[in-house]
N, C-alpha and C. Protein backbone atom coordinates (compact mmCIF):
# COMPACT_ATOMS: atom_id res chain seq x y z
N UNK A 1 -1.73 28.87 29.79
CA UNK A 1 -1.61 28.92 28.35
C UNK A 1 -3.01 29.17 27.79
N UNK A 2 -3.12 29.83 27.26
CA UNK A 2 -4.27 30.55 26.51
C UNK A 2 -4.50 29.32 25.21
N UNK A 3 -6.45 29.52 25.11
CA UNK A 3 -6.56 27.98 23.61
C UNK A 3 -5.85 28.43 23.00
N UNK A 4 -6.12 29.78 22.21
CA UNK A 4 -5.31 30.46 20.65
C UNK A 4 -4.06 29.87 20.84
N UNK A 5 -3.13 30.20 21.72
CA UNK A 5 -1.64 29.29 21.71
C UNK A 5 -2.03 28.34 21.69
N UNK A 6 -2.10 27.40 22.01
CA UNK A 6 -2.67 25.93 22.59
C UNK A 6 -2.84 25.69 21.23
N UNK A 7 -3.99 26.13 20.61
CA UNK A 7 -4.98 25.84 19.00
C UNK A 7 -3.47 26.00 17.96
N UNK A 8 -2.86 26.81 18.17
CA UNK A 8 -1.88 27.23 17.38
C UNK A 8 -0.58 25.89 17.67
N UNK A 9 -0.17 25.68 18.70
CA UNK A 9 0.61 24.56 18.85
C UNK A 9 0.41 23.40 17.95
N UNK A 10 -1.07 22.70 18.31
CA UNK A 10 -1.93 21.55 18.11
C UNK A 10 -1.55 21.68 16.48
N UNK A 11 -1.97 22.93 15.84
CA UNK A 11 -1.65 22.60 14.42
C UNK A 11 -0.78 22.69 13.63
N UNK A 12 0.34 23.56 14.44
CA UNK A 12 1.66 23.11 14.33
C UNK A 12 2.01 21.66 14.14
N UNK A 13 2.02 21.04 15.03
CA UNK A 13 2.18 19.62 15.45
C UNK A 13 1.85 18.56 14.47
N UNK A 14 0.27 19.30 14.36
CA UNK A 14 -0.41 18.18 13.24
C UNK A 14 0.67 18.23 11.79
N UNK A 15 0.74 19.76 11.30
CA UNK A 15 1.67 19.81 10.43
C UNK A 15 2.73 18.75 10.18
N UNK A 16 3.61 18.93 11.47
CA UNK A 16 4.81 17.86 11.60
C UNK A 16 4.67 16.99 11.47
N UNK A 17 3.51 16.03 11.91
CA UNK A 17 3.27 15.09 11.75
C UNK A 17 3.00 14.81 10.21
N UNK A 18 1.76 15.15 10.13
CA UNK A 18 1.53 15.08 8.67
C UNK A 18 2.35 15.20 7.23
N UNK A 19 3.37 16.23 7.88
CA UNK A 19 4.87 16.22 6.86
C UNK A 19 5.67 14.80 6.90
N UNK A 20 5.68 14.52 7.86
CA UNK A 20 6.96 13.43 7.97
C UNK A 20 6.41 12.17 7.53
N UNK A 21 5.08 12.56 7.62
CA UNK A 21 4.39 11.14 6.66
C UNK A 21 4.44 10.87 5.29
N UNK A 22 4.29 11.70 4.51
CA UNK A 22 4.62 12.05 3.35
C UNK A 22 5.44 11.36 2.66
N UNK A 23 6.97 11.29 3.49
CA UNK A 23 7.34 10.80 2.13
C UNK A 23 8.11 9.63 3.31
N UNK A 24 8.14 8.37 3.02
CA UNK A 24 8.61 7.49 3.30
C UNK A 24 10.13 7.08 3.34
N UNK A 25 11.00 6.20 4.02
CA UNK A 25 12.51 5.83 3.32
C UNK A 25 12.34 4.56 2.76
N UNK A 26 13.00 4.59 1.54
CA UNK A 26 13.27 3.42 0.74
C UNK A 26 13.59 2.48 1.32
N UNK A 27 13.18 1.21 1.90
CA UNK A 27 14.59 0.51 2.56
C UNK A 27 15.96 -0.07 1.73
N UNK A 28 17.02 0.67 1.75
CA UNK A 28 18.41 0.73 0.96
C UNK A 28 18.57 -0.37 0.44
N UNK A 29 18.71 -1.57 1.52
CA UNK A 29 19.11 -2.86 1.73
C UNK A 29 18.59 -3.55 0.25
N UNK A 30 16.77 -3.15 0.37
CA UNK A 30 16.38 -4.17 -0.53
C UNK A 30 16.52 -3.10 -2.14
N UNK A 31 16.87 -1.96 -1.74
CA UNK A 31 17.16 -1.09 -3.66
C UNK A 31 18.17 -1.90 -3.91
N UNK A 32 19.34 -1.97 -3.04
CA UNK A 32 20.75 -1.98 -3.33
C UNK A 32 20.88 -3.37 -4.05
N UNK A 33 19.83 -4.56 -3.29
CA UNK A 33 19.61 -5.44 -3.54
C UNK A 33 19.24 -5.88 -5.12
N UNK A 34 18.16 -5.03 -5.49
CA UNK A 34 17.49 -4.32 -6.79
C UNK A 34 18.13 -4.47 -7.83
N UNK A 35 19.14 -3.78 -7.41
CA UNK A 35 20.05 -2.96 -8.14
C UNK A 35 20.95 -3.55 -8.29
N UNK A 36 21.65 -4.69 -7.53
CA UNK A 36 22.38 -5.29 -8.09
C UNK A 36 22.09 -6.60 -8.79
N UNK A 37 20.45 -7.13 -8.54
CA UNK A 37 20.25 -8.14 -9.33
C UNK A 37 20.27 -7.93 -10.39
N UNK A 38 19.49 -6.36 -11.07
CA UNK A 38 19.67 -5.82 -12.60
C UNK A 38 21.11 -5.47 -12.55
N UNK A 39 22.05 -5.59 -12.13
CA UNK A 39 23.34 -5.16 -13.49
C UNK A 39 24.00 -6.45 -12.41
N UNK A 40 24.02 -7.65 -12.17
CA UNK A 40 24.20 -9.04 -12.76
C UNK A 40 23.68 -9.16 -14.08
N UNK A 41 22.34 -9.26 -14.17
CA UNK A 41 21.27 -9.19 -15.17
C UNK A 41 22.00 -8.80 -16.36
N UNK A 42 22.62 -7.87 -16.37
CA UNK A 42 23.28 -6.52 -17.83
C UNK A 42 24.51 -7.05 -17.87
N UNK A 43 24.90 -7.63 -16.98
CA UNK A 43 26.52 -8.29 -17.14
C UNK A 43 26.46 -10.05 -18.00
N UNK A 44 25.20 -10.40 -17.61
CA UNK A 44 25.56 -11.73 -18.63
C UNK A 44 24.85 -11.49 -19.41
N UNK A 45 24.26 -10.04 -20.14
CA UNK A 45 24.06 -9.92 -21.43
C UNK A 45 22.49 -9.51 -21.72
N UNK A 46 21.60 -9.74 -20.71
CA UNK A 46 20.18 -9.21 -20.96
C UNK A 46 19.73 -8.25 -22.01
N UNK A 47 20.74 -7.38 -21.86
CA UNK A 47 19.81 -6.43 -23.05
C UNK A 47 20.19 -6.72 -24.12
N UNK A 48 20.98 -8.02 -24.83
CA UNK A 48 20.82 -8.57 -26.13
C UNK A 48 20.04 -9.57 -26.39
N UNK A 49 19.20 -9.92 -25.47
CA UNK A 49 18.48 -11.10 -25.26
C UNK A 49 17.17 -10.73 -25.48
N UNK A 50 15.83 -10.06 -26.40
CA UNK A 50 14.60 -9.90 -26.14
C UNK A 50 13.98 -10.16 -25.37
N UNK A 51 13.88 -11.07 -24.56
CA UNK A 51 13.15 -11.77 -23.22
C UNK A 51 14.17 -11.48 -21.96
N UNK A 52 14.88 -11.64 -22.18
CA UNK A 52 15.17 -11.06 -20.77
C UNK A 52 15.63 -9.26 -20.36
N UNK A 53 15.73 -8.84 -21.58
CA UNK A 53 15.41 -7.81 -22.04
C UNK A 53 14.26 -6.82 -21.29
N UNK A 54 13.42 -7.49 -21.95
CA UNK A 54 11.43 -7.46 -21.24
C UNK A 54 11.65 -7.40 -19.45
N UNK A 55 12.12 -8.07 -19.45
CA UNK A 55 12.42 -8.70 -17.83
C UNK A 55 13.21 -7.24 -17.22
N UNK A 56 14.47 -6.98 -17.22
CA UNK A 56 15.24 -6.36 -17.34
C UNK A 56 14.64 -4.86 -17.22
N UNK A 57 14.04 -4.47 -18.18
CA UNK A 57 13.42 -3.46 -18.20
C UNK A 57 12.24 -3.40 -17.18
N UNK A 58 11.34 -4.28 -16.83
CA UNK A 58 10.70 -4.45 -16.29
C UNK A 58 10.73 -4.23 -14.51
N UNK A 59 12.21 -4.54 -14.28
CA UNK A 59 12.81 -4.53 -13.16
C UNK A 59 12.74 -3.22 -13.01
N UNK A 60 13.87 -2.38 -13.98
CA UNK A 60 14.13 -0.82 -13.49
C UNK A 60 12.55 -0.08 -13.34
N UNK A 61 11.32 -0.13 -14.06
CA UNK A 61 10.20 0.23 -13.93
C UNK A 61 9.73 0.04 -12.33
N UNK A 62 9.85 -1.10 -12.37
CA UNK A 62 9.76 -1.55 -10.49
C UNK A 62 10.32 -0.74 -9.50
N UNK A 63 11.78 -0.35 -9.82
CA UNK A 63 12.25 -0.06 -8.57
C UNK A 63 12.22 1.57 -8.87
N UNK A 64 11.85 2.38 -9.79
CA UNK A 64 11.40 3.85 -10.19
C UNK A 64 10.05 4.20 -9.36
N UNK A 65 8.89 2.49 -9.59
CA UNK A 65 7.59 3.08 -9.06
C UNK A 65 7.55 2.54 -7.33
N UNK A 66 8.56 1.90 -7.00
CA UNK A 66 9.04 1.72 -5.53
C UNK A 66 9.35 2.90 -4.86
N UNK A 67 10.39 4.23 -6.08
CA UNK A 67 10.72 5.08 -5.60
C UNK A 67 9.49 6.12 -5.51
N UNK A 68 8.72 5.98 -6.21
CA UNK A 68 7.42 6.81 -6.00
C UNK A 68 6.46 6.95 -4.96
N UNK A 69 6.36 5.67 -4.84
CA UNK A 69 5.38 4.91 -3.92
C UNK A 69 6.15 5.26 -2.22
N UNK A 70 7.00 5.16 -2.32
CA UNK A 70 8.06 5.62 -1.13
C UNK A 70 7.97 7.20 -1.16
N UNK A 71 7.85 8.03 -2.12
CA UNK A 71 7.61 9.23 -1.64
C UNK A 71 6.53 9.92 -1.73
N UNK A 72 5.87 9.00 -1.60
CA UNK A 72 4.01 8.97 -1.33
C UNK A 72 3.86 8.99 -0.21
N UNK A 73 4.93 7.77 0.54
CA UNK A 73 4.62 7.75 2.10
C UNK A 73 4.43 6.29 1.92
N UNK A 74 3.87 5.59 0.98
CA UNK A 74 3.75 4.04 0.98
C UNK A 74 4.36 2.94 0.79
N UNK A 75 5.24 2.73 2.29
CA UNK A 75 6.36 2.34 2.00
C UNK A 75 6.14 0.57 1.82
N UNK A 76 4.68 -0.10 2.04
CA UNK A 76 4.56 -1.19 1.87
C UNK A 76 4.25 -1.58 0.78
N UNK A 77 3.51 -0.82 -0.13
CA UNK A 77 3.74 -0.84 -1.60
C UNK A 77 4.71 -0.44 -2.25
N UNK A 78 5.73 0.05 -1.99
CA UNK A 78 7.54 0.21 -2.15
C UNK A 78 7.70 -0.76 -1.73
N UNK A 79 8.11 -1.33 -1.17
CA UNK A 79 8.53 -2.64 -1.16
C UNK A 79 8.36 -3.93 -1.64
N UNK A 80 6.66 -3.69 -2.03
CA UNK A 80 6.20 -4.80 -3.34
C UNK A 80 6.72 -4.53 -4.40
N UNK A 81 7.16 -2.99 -4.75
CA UNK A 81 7.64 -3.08 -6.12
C UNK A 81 9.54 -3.66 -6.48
N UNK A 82 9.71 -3.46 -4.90
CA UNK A 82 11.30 -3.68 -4.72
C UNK A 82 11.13 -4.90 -4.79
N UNK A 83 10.36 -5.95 -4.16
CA UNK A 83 10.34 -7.77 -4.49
C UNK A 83 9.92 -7.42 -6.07
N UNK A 84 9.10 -6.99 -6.60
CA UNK A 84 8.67 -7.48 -8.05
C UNK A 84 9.92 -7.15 -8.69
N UNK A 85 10.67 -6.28 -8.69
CA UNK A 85 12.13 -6.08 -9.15
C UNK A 85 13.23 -6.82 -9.66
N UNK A 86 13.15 -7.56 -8.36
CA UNK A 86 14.44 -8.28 -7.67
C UNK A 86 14.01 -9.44 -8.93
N UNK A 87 12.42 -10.04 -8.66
CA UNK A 87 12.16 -11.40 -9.27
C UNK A 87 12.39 -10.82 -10.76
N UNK A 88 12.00 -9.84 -10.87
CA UNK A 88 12.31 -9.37 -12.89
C UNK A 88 13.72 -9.46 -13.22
N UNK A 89 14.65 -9.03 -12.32
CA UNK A 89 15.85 -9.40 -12.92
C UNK A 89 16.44 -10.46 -12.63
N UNK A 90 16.24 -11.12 -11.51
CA UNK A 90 16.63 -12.50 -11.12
C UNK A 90 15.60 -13.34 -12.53
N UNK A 91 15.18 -13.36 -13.13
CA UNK A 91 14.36 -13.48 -14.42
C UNK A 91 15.09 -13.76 -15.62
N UNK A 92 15.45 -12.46 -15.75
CA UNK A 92 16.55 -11.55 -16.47
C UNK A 92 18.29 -12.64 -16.80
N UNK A 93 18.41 -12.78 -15.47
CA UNK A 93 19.73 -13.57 -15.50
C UNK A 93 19.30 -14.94 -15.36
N UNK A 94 18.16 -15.74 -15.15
CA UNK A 94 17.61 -16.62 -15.19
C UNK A 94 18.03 -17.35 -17.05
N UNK A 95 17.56 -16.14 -17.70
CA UNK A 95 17.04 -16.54 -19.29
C UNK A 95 18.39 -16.23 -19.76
N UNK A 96 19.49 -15.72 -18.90
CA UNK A 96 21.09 -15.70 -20.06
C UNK A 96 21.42 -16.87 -19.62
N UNK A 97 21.35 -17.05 -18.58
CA UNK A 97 22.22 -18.62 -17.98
C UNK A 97 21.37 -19.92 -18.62
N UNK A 98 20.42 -19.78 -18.87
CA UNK A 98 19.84 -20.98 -19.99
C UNK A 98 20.34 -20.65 -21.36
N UNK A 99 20.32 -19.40 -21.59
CA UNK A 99 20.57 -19.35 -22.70
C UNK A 99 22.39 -19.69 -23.44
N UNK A 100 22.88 -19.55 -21.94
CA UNK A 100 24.40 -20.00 -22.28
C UNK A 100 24.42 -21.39 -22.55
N UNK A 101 23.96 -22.14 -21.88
CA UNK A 101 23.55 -23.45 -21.46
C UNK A 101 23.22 -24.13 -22.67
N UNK A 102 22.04 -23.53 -22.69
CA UNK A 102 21.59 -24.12 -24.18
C UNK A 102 22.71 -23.94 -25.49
N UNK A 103 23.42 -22.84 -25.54
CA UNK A 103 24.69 -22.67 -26.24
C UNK A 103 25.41 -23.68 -26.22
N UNK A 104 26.04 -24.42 -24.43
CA UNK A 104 26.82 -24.85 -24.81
C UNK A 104 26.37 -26.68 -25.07
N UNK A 105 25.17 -26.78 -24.87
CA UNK A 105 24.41 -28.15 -25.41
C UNK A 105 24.91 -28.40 -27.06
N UNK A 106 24.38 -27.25 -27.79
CA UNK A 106 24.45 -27.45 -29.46
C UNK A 106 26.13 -27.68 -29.60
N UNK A 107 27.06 -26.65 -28.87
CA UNK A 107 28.30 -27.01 -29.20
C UNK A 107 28.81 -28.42 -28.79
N UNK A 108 28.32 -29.21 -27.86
CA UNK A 108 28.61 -30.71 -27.17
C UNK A 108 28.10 -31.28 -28.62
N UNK A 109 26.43 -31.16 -28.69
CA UNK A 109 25.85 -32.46 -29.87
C UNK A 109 26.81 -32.05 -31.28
N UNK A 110 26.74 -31.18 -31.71
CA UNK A 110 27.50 -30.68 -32.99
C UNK A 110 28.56 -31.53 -32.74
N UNK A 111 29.68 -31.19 -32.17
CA UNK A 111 30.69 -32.37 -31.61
C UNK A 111 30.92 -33.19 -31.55
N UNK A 112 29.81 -33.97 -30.73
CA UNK A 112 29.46 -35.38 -30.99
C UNK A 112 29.37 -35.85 -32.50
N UNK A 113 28.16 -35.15 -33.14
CA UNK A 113 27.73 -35.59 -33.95
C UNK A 113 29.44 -35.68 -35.03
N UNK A 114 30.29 -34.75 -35.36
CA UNK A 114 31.17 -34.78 -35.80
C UNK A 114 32.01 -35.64 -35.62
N UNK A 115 32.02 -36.14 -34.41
CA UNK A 115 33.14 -37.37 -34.16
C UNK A 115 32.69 -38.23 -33.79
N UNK A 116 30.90 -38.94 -34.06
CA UNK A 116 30.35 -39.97 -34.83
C UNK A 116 30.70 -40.49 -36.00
N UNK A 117 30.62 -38.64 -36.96
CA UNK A 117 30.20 -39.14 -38.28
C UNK A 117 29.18 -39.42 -38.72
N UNK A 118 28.60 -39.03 -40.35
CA UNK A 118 27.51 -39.48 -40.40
C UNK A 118 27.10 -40.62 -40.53
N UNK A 119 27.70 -41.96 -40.07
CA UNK A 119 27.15 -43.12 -40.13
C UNK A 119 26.66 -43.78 -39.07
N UNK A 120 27.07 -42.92 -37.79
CA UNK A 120 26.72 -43.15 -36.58
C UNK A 120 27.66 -43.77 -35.78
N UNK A 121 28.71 -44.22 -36.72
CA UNK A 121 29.64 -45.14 -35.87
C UNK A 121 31.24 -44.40 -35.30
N UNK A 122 31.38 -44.41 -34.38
CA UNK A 122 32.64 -43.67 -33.80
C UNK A 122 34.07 -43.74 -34.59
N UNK A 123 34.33 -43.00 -35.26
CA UNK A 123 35.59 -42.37 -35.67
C UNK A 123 37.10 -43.02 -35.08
């Protein structure tokens, strides 16, 4: 085999290599993961909530620059953005489920307080 072939192979090769580096795979598991913590998140109501809202949004930003970062080739910084994600919308549904909570506190004391009375003494 002659270098020129040889030289010509070698940078072939390098090519291949160097292509397949490029762009990274997402790992599915933890998008899918992602992805379903934000639309839990959207199902108990986040995007009427300003703060979890923030959160919420914050998530999909995550898993867009996960998708970037993955077709950079950097799939370990894809994956930090897929954990920062997960915790933004696990966040997200964090602040509706208090916020139900806290809902249904005022409806208990209101209650109470009604079938006290205002004198304090039970009805």
């Amino acid at each position: 085999m002659s270098y020129q072939r040889f030289s010509r192979l070698g940078w072939v090769a390098l090519a291949l290599v160097t292509s397949a580096c490029g762009s990274a795979v997402l790992d599915q598991a933890k998008l899918n993961q992602a992805q379903t913590a934000m639309h839990a998140a959207e199902t108990l109501g986040a995007a009427n909530d300003p703060q979890a809202k923030q959160s919420l949004q914050q998530a999909g930003d995550n898993i867009a620059q996960a998708k970037r970062f993955a077709q950079e080739g950097d799939i370990d910084e894809a994956n930090l953005y897929l954990k920062r994600a997960m915790s933004d919308a696990d966040l997200a549904s964090q602040v509706m489920r208090t916020r139900t909570e806290e809902g249904k506190a005022r409806e208990a004391w209101a209650k109470s307080k009604a079938t006290m009375g205002e004198t304090g003494a039970p009805q």
